[in-house]
C-alpha atoms as a PDB file:
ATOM      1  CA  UNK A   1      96.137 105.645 112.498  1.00  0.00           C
ATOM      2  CA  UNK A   2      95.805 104.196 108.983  1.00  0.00           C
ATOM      3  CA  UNK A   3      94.764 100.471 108.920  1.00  0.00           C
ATOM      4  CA  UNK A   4      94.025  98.128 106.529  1.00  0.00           C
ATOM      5  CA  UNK A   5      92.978  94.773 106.779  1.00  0.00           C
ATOM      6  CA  UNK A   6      92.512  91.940 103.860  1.00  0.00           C
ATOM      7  CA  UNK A   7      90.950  88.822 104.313  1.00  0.00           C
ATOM      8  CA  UNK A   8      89.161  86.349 101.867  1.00  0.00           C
ATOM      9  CA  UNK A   9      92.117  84.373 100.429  1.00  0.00           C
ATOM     10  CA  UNK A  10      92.953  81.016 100.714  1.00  0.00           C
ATOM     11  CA  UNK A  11      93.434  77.792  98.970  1.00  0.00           C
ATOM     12  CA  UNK A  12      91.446  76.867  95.922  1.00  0.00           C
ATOM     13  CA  UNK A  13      91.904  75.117  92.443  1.00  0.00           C
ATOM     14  CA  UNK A  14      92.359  76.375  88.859  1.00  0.00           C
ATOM     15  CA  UNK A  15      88.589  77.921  87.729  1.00  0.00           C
ATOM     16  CA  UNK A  16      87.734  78.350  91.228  1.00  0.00           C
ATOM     17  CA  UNK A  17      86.926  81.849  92.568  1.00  0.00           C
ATOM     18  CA  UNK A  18      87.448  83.968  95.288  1.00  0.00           C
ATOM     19  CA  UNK A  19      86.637  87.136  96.913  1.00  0.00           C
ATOM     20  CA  UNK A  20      88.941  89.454  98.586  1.00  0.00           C
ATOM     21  CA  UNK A  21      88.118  92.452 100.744  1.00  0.00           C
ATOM     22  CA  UNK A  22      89.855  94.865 102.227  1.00  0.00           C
ATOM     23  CA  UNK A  23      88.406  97.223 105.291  1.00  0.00           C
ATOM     24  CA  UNK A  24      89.754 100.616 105.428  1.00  0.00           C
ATOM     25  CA  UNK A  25      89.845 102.159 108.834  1.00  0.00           C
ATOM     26  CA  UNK A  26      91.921 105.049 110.490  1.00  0.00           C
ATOM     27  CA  UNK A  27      89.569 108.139 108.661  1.00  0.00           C
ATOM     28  CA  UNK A  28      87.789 107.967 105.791  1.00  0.00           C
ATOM     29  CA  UNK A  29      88.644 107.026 102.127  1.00  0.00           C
ATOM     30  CA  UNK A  30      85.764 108.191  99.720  1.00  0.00           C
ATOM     31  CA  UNK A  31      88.447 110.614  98.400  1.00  0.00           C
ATOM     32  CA  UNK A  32      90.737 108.083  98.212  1.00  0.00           C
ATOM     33  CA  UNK A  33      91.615 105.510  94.948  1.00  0.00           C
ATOM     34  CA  UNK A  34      92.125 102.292  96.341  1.00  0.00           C
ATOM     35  CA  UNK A  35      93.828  98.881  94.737  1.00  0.00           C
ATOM     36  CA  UNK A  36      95.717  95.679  94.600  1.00  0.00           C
ATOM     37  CA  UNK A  37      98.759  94.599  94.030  1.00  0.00           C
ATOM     38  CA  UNK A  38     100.197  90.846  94.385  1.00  0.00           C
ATOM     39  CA  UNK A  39     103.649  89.733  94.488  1.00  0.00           C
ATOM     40  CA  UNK A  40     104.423  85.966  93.634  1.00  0.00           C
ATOM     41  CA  UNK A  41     107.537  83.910  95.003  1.00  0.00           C
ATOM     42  CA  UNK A  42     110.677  85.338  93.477  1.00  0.00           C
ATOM     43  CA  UNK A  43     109.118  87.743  91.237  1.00  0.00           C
ATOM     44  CA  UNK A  44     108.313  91.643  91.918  1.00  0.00           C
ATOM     45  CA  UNK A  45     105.471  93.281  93.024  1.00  0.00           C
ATOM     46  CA  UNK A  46     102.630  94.343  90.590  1.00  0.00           C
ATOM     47  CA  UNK A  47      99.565  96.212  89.504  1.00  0.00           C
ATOM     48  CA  UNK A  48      96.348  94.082  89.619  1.00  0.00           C
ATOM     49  CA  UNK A  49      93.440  96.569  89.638  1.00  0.00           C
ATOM     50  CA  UNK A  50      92.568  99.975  90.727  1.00  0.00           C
ATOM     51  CA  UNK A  51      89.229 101.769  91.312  1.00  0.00           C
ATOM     52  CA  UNK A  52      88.753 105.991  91.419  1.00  0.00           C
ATOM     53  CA  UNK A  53      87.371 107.359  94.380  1.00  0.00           C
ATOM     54  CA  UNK A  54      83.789 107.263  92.954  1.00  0.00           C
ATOM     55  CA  UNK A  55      84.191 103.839  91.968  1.00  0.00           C
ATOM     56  CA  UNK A  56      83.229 105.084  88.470  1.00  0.00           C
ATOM     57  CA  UNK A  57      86.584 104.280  86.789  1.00  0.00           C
ATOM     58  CA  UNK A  58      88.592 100.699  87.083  1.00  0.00           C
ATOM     59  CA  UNK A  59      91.917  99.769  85.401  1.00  0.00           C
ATOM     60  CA  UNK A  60      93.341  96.048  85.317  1.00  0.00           C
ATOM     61  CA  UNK A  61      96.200  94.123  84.339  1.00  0.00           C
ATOM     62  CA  UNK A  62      96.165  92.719  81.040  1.00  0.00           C
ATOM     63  CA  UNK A  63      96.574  89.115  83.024  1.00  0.00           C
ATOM     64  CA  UNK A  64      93.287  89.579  85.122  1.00  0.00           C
ATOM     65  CA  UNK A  65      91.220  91.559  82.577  1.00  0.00           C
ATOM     66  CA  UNK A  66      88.201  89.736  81.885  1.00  0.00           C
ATOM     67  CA  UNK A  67      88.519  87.285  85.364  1.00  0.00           C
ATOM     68  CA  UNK A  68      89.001  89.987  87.867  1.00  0.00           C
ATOM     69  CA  UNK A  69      86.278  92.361  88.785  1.00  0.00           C
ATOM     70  CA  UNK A  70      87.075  95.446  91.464  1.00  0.00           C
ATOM     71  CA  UNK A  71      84.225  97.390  93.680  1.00  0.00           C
ATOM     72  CA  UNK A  72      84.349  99.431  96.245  1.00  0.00           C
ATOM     73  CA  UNK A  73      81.643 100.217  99.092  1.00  0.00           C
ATOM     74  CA  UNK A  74      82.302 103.748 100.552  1.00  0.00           C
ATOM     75  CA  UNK A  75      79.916 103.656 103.142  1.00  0.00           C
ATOM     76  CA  UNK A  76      81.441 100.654 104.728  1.00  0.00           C
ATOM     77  CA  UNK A  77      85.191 101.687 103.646  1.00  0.00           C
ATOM     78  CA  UNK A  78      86.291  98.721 102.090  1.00  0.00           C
ATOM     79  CA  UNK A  79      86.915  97.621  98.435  1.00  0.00           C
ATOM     80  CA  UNK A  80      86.515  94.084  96.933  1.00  0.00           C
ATOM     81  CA  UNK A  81      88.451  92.052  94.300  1.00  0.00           C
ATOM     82  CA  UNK A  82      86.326  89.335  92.992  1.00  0.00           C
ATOM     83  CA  UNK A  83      88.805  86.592  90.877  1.00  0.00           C
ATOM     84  CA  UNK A  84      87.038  83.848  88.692  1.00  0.00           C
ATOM     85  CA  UNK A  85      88.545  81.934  86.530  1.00  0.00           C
ATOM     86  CA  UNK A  86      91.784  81.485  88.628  1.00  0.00           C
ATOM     87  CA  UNK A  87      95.135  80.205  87.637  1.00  0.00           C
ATOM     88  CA  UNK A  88      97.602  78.878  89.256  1.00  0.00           C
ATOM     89  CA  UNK A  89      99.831  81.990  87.911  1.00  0.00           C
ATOM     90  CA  UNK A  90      97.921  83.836  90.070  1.00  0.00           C
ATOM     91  CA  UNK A  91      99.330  82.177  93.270  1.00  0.00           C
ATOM     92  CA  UNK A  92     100.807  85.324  95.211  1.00  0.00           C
ATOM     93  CA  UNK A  93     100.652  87.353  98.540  1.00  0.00           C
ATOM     94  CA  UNK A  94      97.585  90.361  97.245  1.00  0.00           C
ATOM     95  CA  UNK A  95      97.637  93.476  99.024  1.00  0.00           C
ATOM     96  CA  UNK A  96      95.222  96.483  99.227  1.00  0.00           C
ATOM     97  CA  UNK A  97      96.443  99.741  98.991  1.00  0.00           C
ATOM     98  CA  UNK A  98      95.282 103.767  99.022  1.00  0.00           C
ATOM     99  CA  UNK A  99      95.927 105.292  96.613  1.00  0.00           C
ATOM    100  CA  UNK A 100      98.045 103.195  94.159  1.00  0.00           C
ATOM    101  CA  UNK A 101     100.530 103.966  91.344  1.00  0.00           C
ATOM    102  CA  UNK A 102     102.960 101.812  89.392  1.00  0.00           C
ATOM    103  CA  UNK A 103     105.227 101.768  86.046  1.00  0.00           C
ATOM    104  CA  UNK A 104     106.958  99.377  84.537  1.00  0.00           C
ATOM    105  CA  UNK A 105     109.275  98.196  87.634  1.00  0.00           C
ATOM    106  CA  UNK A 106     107.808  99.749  90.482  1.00  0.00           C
ATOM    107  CA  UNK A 107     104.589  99.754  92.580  1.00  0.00           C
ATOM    108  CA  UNK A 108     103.995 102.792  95.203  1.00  0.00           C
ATOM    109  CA  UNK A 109     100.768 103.640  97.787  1.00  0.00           C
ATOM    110  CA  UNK A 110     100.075 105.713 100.645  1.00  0.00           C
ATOM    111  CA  UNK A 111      99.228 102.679 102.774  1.00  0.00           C
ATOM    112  CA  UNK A 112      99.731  99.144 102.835  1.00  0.00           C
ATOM    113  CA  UNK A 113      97.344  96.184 104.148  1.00  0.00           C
ATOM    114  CA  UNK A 114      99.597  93.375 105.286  1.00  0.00           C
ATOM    115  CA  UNK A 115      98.848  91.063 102.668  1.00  0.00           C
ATOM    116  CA  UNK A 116      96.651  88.157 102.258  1.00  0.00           C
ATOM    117  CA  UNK A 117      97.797  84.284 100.707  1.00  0.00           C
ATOM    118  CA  UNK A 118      95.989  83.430  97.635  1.00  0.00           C
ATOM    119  CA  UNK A 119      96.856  79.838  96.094  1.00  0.00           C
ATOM    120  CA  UNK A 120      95.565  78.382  93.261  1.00  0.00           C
ATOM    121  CA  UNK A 121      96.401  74.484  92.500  1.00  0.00           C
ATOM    122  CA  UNK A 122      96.833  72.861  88.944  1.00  0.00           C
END
């Protein structure tokens, strides 16, 4: 059985930073492209970053690029999303995912962590 578990987020202030992880357990992933995705109060889910299998190629949003770094560790099955620079925009529920894809109105994955509360304060 698939799992995935986040942790790492919390409560900070605007230009604070924080890492989020996500373990990857159930088989293994090193195939796999893993991501985030966040979803804010009364808005719809979306794309934050995404890493290839190898961890060789990353894509971001245009609103993180430049704040938002994402790693992987295949050996330990779990991938990271450092955030510096954080706004208060970025306030939303983040959730890792296997094998991510998106457009312009929807977000899709093979699996789904539960979700983890990041909060940023003005």
């Amino acid at each position: 059985q698939v799992q995935l578990v986040e942790s790492g987020g919390g409560l900070v202030q605007a230009g604070d930073s924080l890492r989020l992880s996500c373990a990857a357990s159930g088989r293994a992933f090193y195939r796999d492209s893993m991501g985030w995705f966040r979803q804010a109060p009364g808005k719809e889910r979306e794309f934050v970053a995404a890493i290839d299998w190898s961890g060789g190629t990353t894509s971001y949003a245009n609103s993180v690029k430049g704040r938002f770094t994402i790693s992987r560790d295949n050996a330990k099955n779990t991938v990271y999303l450092q955030m510096n620079s954080l706004k208060p925009e970025d306030t939303a529920v983040y959730y890792c995912t296997i094998n991510p894809t998106y457009g312009s109105s929807w977000t899709r994955a093979d699996y789904w962590g539960q979700g983890t509360q990041v909060t940023v304060s003005s």
